[in-house]
N, C-alpha and C. Protein backbone atom coordinates (compact mmCIF):
# COMPACT_ATOMS: atom_id res chain seq x y z
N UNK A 1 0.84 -1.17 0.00
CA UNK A 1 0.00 0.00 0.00
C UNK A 1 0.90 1.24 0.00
N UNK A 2 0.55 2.34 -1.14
CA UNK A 2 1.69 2.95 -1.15
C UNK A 2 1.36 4.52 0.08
N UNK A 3 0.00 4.46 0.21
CA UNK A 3 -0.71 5.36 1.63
C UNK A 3 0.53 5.13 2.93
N UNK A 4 0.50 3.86 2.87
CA UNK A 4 1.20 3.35 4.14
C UNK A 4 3.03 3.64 4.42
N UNK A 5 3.25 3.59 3.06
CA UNK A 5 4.60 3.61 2.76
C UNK A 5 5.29 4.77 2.71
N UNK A 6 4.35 5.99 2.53
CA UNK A 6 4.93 7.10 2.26
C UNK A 6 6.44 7.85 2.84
N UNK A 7 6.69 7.37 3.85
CA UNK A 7 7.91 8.38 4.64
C UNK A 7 8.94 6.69 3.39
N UNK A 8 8.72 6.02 3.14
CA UNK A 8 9.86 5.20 2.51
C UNK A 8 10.69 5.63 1.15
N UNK A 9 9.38 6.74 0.79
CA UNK A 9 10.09 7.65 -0.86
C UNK A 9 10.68 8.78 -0.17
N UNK A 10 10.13 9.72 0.87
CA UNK A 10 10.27 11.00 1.63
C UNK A 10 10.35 10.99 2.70
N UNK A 11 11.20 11.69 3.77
CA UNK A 11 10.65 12.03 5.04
C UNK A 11 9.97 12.82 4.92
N UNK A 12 9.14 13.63 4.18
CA UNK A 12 8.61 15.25 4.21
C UNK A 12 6.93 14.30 4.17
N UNK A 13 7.02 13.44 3.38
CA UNK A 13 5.30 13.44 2.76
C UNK A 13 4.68 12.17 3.97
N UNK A 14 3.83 12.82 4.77
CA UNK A 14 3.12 11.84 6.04
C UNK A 14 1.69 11.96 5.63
N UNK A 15 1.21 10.78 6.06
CA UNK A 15 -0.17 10.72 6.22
C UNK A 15 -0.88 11.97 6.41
N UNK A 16 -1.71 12.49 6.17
CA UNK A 16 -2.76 13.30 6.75
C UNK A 16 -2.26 14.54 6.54
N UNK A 17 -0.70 14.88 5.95
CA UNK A 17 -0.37 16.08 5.65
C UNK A 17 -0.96 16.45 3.79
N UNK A 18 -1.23 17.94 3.33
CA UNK A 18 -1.54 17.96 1.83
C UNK A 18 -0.70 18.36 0.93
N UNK A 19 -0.62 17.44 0.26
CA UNK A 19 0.60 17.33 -1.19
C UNK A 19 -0.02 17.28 -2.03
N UNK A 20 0.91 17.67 -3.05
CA UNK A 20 0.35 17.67 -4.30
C UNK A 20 0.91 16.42 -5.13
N UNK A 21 0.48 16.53 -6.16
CA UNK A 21 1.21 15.37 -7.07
C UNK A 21 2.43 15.74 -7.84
N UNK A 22 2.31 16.66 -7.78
CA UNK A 22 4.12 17.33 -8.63
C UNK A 22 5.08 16.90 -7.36
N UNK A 23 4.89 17.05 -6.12
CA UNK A 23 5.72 16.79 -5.11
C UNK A 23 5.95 15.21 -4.49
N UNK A 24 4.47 14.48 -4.75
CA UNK A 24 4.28 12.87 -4.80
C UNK A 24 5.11 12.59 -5.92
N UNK A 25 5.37 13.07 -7.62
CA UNK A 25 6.02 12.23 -8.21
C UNK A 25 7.67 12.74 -7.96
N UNK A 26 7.69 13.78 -7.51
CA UNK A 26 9.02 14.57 -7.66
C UNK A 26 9.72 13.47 -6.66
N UNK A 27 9.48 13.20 -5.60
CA UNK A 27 9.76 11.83 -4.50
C UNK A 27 10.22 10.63 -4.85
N UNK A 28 8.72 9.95 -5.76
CA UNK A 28 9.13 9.08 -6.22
C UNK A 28 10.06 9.20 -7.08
N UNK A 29 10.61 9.77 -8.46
CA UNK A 29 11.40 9.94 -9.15
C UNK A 29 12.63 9.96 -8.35
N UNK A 30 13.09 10.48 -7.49
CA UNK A 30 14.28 10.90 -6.83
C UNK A 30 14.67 9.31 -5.89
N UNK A 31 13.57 8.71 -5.82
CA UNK A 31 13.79 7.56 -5.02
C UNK A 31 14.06 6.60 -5.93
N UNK A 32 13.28 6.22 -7.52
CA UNK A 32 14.02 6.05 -8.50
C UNK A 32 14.95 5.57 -8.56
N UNK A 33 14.90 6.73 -9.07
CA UNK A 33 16.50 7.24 -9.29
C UNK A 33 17.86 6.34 -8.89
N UNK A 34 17.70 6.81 -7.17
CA UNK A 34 18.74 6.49 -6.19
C UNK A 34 18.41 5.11 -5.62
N UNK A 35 17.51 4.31 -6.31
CA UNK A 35 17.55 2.59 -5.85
C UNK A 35 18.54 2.18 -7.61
N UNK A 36 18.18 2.92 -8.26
CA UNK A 36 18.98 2.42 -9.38
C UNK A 36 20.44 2.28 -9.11
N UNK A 37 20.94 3.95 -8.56
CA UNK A 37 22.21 4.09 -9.08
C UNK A 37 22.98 2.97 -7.37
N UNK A 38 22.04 2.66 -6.21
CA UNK A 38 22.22 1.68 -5.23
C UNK A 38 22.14 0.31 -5.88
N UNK A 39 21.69 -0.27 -7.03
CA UNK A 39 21.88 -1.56 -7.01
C UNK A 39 22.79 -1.13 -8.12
N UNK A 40 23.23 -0.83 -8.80
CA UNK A 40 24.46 -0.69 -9.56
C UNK A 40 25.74 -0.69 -8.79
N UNK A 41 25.80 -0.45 -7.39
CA UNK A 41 26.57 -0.25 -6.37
C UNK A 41 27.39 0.92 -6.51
N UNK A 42 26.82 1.79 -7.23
CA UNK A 42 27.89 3.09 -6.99
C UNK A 42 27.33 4.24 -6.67
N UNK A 43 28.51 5.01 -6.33
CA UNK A 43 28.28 6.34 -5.29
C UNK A 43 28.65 7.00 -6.55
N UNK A 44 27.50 7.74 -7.29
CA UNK A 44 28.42 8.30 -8.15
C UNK A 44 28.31 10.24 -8.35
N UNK A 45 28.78 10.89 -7.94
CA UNK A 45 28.40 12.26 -7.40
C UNK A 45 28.55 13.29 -8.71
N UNK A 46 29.42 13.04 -9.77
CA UNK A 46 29.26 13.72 -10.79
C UNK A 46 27.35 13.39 -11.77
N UNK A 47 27.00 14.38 -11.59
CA UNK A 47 25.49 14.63 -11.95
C UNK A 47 25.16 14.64 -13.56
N UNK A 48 26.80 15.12 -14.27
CA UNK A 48 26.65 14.31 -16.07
C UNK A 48 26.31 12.86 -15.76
N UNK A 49 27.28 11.87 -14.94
CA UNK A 49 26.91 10.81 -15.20
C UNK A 49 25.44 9.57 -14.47
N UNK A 50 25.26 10.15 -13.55
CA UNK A 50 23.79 10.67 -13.19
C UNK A 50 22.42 10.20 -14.92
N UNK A 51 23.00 11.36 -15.17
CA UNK A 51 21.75 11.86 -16.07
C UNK A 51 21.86 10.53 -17.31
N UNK A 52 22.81 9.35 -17.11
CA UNK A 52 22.44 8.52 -18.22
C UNK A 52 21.94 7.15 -17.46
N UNK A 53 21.29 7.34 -16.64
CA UNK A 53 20.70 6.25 -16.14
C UNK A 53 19.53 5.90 -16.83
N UNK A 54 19.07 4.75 -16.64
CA UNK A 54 17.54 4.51 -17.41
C UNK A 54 16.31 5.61 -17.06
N UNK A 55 16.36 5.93 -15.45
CA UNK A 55 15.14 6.57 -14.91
C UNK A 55 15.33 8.03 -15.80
N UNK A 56 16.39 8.43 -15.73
CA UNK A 56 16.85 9.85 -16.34
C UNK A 56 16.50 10.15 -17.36
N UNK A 57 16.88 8.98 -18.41
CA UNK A 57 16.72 8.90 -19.70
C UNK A 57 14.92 8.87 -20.42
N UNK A 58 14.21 8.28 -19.22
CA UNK A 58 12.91 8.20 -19.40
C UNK A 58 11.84 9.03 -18.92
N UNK A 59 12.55 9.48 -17.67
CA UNK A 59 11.56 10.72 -17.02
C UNK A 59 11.95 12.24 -17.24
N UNK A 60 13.74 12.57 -17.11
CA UNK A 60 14.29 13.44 -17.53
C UNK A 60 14.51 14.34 -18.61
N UNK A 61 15.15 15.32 -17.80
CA UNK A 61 15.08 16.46 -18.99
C UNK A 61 16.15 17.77 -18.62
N UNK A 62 15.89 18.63 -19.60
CA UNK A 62 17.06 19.76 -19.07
C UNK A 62 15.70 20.83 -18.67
N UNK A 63 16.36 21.81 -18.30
CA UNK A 63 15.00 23.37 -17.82
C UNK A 63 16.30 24.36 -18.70
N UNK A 64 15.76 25.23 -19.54
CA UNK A 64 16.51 26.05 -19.97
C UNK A 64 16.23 27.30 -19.59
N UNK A 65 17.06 27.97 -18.98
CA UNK A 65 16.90 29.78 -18.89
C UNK A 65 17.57 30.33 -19.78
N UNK A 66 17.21 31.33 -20.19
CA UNK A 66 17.52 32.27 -21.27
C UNK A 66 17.18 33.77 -20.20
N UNK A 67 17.93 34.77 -21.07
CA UNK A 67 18.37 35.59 -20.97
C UNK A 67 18.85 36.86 -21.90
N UNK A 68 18.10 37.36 -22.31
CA UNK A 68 18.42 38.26 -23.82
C UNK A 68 18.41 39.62 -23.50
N UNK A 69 19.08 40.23 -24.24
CA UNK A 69 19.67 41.85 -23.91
C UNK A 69 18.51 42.15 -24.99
N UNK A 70 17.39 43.69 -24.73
CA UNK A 70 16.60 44.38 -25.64
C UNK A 70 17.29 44.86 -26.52
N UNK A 71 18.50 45.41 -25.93
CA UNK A 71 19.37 46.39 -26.90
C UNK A 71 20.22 45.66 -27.75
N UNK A 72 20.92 44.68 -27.41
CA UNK A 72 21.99 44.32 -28.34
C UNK A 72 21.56 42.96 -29.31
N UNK A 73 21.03 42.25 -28.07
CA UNK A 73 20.29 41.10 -28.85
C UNK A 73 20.95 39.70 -28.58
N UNK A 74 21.82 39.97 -27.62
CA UNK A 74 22.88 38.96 -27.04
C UNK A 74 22.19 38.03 -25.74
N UNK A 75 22.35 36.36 -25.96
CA UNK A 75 21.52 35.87 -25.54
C UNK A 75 22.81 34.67 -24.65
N UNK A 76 21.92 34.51 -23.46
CA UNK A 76 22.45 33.80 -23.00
C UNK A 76 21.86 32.69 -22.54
N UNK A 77 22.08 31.65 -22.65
CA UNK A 77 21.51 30.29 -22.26
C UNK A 77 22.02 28.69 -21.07
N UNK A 78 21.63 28.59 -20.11
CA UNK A 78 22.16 27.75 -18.69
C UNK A 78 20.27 26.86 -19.03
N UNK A 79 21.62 25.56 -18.87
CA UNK A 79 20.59 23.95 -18.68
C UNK A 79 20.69 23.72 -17.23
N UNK A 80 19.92 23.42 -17.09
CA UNK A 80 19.88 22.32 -15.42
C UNK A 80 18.94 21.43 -15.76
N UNK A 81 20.01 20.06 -15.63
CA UNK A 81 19.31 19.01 -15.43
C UNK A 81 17.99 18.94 -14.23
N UNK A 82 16.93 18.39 -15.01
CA UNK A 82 15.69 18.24 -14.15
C UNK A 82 15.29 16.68 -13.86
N UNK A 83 14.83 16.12 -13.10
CA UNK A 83 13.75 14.51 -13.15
C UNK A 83 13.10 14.87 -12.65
């Protein structure tokens, strides 16, 4: 029962407290995630190599900010990896 289980994806998400579902899957994803890169047995802290896991590859994505000058027209662009 996954009601029951909840503090096992999060400590944050308890019974009887109100969440949303962007924050229910954001959990699960992150828990994912980190049972994958645990039965692979590695600690692996660089976050490029992270991002080629199966869960990554299937749920993941980049968030792009941009940044453009009115006047000149000069644009600047930063990825952050998202799941």
């Amino acid at each position: 029962n996954v009601f029951k289980n909840l503090r096992l994806l999060s400590k944050k998400l308890r019974p009887g407290r109100q969440e949303d579902a962007q924050e229910f899957l954001r959990f699960l994803m992150e828990a994912l995630q980190n049972a994958w890169l645990a039965q692979e047995r590695k600690k692996i802290k660089d976050t490029r190599i992270q991002e080629t896991t199966f869960i990554h590859k299937l749920w993941g994505g980049y968030l792009r900010s941009q940044i453009k000058c009115c006047k000149c027209g000069y644009e600047t662009n930063t990825y952050d990896s998202i799941l």
